[in-house]
PDB file of N, CA and C in Angstrom:
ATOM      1  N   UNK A   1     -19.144  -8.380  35.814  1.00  0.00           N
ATOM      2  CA  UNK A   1     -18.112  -7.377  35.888  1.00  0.00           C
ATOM      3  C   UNK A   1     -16.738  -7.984  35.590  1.00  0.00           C
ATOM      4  N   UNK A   2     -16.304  -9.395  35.983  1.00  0.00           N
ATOM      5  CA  UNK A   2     -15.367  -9.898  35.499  1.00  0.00           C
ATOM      6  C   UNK A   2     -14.760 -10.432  34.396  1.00  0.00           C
ATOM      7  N   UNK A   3     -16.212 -11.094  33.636  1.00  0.00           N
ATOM      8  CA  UNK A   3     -16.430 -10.996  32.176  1.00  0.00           C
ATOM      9  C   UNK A   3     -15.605  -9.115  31.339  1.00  0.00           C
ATOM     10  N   UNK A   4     -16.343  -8.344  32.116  1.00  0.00           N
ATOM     11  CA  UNK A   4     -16.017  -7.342  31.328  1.00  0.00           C
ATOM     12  C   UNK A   4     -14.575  -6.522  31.404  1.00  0.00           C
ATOM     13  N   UNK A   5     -14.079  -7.046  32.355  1.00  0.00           N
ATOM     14  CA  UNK A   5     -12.894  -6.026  32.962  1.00  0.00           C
ATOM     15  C   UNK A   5     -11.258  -7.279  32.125  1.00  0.00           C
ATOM     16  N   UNK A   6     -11.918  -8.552  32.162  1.00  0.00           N
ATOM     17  CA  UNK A   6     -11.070  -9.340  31.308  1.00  0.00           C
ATOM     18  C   UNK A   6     -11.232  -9.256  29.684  1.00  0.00           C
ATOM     19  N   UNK A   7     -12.502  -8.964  29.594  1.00  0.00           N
ATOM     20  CA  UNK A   7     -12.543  -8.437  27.956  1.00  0.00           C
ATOM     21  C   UNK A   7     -11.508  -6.888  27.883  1.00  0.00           C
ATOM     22  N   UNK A   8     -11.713  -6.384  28.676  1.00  0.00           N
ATOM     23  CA  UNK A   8     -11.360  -4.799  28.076  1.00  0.00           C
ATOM     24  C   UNK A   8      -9.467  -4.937  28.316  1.00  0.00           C
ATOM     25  N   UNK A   9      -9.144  -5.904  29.237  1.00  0.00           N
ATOM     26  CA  UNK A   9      -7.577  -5.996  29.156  1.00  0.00           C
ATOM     27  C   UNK A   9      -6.976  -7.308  28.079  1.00  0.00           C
ATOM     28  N   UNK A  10      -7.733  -7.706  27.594  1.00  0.00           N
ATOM     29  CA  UNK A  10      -7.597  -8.462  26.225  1.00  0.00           C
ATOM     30  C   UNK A  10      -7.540  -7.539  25.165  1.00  0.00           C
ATOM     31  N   UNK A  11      -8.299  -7.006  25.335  1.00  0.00           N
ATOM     32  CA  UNK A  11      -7.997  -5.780  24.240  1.00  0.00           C
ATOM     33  C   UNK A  11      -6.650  -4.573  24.158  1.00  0.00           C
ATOM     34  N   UNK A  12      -6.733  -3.929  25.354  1.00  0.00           N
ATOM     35  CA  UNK A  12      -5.369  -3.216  25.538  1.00  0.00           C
ATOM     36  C   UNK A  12      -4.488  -4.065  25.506  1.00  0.00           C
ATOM     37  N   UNK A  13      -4.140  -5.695  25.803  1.00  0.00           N
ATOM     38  CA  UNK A  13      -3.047  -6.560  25.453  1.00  0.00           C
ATOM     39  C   UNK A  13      -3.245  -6.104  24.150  1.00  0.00           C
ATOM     40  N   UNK A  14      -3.746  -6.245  22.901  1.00  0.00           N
ATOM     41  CA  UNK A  14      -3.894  -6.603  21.505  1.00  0.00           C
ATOM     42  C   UNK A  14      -3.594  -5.152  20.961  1.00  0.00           C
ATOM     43  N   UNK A  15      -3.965  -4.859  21.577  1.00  0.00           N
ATOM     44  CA  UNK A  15      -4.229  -3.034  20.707  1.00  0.00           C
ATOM     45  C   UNK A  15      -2.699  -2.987  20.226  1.00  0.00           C
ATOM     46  N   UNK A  16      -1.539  -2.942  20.850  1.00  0.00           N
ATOM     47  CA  UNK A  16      -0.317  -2.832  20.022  1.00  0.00           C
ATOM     48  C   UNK A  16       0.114  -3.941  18.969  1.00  0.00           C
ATOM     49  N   UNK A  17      -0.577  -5.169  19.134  1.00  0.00           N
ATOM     50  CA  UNK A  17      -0.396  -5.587  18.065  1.00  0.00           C
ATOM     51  C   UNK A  17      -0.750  -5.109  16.808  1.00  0.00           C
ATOM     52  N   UNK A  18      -2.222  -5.117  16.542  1.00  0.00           N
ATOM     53  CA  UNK A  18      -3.184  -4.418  15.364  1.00  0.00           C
ATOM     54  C   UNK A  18      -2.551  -2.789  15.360  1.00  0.00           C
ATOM     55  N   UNK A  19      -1.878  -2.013  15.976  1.00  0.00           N
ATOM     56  CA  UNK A  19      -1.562  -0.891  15.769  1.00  0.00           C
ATOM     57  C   UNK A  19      -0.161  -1.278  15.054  1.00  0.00           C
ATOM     58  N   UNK A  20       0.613  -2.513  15.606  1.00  0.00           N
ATOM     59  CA  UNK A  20       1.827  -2.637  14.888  1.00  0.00           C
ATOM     60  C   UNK A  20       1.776  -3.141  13.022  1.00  0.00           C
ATOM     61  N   UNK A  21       0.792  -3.865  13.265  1.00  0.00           N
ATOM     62  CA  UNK A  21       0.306  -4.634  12.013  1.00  0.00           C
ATOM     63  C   UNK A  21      -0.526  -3.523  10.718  1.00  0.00           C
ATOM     64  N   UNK A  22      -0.375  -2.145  11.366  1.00  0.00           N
ATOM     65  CA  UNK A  22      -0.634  -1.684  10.500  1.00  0.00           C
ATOM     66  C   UNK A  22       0.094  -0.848   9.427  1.00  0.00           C
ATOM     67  N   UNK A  23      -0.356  -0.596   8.320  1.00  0.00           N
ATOM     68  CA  UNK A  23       0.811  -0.899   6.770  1.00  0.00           C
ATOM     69  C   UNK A  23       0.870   0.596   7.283  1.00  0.00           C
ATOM     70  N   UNK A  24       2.799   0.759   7.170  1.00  0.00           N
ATOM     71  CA  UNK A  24       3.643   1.770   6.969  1.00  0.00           C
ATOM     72  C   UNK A  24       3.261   2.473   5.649  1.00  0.00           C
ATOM     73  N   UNK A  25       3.241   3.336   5.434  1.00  0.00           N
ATOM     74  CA  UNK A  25       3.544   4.650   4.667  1.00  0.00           C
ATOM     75  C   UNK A  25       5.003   4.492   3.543  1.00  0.00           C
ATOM     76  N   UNK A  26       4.893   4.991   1.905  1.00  0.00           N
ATOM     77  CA  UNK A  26       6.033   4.965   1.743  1.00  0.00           C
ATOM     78  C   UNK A  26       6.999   6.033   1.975  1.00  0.00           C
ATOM     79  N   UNK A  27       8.052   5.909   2.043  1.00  0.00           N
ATOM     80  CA  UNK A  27       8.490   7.309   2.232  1.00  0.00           C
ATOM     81  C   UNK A  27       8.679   8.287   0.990  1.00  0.00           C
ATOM     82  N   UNK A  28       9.051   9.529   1.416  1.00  0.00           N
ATOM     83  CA  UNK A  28       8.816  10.772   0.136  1.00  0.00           C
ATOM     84  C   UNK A  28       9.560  10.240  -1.303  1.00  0.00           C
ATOM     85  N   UNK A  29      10.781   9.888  -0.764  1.00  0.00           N
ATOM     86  CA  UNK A  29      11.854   9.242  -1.813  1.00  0.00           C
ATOM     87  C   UNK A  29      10.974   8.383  -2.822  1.00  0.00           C
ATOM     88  N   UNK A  30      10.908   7.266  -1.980  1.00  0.00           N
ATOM     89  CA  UNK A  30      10.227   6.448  -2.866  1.00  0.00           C
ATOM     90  C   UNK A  30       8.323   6.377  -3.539  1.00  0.00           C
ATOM     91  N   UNK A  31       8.133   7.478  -3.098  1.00  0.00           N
ATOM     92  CA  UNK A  31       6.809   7.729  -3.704  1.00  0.00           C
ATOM     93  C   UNK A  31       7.030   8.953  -5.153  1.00  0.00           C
ATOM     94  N   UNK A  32       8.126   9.435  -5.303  1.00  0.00           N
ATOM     95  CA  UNK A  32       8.739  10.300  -6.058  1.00  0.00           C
ATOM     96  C   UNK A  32       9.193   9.585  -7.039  1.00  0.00           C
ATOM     97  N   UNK A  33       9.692   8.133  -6.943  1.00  0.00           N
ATOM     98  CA  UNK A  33      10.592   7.121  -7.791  1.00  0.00           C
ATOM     99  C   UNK A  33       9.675   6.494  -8.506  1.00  0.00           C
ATOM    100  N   UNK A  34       8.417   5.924  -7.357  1.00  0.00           N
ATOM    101  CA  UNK A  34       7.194   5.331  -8.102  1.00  0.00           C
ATOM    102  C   UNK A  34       6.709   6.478  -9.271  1.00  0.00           C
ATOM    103  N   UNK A  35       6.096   7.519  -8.707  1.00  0.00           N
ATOM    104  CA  UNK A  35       5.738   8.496  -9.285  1.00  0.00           C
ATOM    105  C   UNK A  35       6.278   9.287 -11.056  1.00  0.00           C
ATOM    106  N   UNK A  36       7.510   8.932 -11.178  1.00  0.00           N
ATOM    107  CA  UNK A  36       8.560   8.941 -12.065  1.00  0.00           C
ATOM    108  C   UNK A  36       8.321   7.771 -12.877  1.00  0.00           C
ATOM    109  N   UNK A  37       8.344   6.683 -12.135  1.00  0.00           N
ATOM    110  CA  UNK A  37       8.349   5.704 -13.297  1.00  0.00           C
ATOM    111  C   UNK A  37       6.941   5.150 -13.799  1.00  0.00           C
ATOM    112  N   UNK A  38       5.940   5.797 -13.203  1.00  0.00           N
ATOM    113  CA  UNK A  38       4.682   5.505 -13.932  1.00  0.00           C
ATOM    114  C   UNK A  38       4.655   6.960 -14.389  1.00  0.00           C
ATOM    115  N   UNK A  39       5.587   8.018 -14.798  1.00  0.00           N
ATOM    116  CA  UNK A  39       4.957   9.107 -15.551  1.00  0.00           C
ATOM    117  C   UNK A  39       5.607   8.639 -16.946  1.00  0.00           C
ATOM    118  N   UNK A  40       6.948   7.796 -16.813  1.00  0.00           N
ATOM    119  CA  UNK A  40       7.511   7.347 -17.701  1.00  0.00           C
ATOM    120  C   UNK A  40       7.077   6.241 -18.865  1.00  0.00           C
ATOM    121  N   UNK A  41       5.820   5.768 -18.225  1.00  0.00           N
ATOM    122  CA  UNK A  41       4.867   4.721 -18.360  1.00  0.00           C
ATOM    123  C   UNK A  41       3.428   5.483 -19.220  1.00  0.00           C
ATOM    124  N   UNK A  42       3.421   6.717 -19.460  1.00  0.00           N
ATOM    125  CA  UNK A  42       2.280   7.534 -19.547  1.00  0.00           C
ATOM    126  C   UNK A  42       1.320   7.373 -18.361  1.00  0.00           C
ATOM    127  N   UNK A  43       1.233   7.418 -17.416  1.00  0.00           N
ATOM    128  CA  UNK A  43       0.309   6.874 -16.540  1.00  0.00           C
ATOM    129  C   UNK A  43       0.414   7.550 -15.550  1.00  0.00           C
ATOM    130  N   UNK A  44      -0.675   7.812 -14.283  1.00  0.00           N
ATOM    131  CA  UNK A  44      -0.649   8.587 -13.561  1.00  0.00           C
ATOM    132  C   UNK A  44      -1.687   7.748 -11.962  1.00  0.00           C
ATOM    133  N   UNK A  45      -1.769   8.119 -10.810  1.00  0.00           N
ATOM    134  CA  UNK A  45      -2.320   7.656  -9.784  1.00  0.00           C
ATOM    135  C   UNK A  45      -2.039   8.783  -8.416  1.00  0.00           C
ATOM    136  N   UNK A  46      -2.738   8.581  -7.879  1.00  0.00           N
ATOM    137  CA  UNK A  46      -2.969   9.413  -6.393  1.00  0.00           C
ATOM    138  C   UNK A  46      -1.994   8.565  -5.419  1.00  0.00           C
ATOM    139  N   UNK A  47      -0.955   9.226  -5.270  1.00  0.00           N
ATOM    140  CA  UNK A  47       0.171   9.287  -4.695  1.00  0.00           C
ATOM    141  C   UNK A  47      -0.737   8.147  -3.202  1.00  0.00           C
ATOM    142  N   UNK A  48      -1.321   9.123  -2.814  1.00  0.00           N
ATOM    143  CA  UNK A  48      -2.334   8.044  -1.277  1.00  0.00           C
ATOM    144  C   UNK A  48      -2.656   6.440  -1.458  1.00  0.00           C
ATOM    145  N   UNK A  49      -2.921   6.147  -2.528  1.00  0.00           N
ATOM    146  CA  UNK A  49      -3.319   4.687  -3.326  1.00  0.00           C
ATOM    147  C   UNK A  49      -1.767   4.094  -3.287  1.00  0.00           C
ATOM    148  N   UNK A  50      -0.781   3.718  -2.781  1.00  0.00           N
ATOM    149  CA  UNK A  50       0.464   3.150  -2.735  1.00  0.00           C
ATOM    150  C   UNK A  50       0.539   2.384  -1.620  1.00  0.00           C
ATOM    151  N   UNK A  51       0.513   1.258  -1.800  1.00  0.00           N
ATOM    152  CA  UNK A  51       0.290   0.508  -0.288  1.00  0.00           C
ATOM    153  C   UNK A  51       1.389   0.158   0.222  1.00  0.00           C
ATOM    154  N   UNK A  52       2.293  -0.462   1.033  1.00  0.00           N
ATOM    155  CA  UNK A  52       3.326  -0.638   1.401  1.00  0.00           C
ATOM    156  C   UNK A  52       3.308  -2.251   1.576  1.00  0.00           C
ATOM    157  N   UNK A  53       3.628  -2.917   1.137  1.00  0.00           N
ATOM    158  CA  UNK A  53       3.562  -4.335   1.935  1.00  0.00           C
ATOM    159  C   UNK A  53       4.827  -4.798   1.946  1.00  0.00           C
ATOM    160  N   UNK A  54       5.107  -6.337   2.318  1.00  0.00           N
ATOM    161  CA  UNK A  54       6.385  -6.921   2.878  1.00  0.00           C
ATOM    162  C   UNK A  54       7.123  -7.031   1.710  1.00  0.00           C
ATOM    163  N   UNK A  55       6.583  -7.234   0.522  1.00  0.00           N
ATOM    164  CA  UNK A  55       7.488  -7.963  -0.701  1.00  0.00           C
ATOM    165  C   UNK A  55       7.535  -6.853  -1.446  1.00  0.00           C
ATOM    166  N   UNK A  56       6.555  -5.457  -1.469  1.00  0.00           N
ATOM    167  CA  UNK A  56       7.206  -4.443  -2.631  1.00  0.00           C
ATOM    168  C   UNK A  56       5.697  -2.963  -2.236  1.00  0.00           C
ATOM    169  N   UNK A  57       5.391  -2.388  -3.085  1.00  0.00           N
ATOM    170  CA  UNK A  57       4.453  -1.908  -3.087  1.00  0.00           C
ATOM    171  C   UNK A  57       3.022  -2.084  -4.005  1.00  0.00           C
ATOM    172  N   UNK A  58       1.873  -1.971  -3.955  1.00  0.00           N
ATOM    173  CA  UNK A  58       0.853  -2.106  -4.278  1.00  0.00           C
ATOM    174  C   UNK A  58       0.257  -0.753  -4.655  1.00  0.00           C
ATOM    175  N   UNK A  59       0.367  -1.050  -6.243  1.00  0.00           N
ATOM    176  CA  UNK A  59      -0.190   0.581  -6.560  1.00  0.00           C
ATOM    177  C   UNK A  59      -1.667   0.578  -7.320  1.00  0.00           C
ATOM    178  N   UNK A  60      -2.450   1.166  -6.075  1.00  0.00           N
ATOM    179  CA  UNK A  60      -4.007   0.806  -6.848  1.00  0.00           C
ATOM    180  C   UNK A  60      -4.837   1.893  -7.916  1.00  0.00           C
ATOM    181  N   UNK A  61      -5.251   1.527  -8.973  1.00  0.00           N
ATOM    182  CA  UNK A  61      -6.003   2.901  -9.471  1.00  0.00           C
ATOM    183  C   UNK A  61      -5.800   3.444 -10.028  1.00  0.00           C
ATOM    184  N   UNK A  62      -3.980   3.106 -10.522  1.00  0.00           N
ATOM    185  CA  UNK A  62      -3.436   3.677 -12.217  1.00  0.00           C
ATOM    186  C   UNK A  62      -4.126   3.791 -13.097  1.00  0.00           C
ATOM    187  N   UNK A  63      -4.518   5.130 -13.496  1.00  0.00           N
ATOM    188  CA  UNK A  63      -4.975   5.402 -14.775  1.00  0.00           C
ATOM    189  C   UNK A  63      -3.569   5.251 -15.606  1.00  0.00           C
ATOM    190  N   UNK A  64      -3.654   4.719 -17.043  1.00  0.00           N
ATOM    191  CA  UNK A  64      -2.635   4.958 -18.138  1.00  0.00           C
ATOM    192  C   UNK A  64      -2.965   5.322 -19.658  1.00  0.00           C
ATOM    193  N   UNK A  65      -2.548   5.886 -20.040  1.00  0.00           N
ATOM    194  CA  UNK A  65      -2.568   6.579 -21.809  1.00  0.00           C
ATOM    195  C   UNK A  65      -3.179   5.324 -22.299  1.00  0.00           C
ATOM    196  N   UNK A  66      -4.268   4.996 -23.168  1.00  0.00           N
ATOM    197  CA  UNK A  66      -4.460   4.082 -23.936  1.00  0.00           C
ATOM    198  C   UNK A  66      -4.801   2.940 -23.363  1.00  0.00           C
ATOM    199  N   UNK A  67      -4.908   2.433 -21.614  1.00  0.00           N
ATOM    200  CA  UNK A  67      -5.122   1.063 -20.968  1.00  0.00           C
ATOM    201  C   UNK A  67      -6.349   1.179 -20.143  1.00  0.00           C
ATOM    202  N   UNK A  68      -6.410   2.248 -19.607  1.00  0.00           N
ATOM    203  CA  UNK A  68      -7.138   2.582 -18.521  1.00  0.00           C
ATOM    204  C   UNK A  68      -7.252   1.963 -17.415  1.00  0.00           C
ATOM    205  N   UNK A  69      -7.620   2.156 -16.367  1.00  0.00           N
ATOM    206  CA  UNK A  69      -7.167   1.614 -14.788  1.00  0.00           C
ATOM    207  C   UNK A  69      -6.481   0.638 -14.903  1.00  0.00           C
ATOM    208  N   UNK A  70      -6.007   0.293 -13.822  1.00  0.00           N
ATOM    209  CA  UNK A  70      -5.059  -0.636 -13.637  1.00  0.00           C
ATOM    210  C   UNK A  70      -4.315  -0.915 -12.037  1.00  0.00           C
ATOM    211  N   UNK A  71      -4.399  -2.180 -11.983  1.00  0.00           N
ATOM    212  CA  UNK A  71      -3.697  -1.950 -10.430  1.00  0.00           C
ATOM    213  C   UNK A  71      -1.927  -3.260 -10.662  1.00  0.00           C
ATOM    214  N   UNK A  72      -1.138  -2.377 -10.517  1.00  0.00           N
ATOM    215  CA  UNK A  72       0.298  -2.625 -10.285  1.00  0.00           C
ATOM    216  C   UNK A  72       1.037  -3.351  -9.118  1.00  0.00           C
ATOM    217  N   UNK A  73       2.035  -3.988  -9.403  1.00  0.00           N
ATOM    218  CA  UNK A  73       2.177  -4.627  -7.754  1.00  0.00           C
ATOM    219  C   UNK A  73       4.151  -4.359  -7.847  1.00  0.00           C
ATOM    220  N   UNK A  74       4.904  -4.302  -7.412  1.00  0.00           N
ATOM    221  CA  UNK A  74       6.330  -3.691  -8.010  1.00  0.00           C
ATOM    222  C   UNK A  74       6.931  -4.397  -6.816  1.00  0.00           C
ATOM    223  N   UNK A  75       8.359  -4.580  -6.918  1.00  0.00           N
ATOM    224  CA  UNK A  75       8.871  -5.099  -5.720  1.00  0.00           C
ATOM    225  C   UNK A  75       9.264  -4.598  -4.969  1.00  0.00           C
ATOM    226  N   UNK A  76      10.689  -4.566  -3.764  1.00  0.00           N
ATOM    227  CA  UNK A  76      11.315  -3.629  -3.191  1.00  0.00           C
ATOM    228  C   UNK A  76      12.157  -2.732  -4.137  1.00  0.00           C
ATOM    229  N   UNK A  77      12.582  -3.339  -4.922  1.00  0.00           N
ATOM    230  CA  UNK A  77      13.286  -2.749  -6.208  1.00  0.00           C
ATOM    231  C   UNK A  77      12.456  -1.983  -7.496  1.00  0.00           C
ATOM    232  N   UNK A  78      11.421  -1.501  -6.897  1.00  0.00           N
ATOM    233  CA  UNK A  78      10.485  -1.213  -8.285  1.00  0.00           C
ATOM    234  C   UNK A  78      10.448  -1.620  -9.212  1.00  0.00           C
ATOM    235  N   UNK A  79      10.742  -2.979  -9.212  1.00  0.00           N
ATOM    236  CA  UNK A  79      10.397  -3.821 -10.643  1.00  0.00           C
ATOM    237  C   UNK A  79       9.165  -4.405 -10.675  1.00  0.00           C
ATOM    238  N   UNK A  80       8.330  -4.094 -11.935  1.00  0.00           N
ATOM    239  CA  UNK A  80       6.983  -4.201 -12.219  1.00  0.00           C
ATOM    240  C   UNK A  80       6.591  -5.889 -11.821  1.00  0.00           C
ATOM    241  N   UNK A  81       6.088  -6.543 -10.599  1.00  0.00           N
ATOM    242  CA  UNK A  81       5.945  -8.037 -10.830  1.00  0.00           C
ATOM    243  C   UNK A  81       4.575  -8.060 -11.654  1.00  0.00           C
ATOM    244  N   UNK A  82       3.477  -7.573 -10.990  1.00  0.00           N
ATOM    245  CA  UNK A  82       2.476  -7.696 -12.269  1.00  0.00           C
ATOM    246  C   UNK A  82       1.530  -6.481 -12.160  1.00  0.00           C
ATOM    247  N   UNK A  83       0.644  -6.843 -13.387  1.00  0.00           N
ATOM    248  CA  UNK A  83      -0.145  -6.046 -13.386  1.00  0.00           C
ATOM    249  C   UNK A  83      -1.862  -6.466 -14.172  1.00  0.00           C
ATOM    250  N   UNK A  84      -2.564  -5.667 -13.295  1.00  0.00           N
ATOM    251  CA  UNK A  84      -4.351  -6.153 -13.866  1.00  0.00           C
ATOM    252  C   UNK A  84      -5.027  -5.283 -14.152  1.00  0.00           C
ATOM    253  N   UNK A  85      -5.586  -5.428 -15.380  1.00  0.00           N
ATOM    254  CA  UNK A  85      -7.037  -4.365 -15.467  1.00  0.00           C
ATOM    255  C   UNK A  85      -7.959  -4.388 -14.868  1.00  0.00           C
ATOM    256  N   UNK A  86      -8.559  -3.159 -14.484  1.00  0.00           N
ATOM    257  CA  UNK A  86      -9.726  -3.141 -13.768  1.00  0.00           C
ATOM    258  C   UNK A  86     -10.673  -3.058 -14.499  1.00  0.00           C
TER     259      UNK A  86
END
């Protein structure tokens, strides 16, 4: 029983971590900006596929005119750092 009652408050310690550690959402603005500049790109993706991370966003699953899939990586500044075919 002590085994178990110290497991289960190891866990509620942790639980706000892994709840903190989990990837933010972009906001409307900037999913509108992304959205814009890959229409500008011929290219298109499901708004949901935009990941948020520390250094920029992660855009998975771009379809584009003439390339086909593709996954994008952009900075805080939406500048394209790279990009891979799938």
């Amino acid at each position: 029983m002590k085994k178990l009652m110290t497991s289960a408050l190891c866990l509620m310690i942790a639980a706000p971590v892994f709840a903190a550690s989990h990837e933010e959402e972009a906001s409307e603005e900037v999913v509108a900006q992304i959205m814009a500049l890959l229409a500008e790109q011929q290219c298109e993706m499901d708004p949901d596929d935009i990941e948020v991370e520390e250094d920029g966003y992660d855009l998975d699953d771009v379809i584009c005119a003439g390339s086909g899939q593709q996954d994008i990586k952009l900075d805080l500044d939406l500048n394209e750092v790279s990009r891979r075919q799938e």
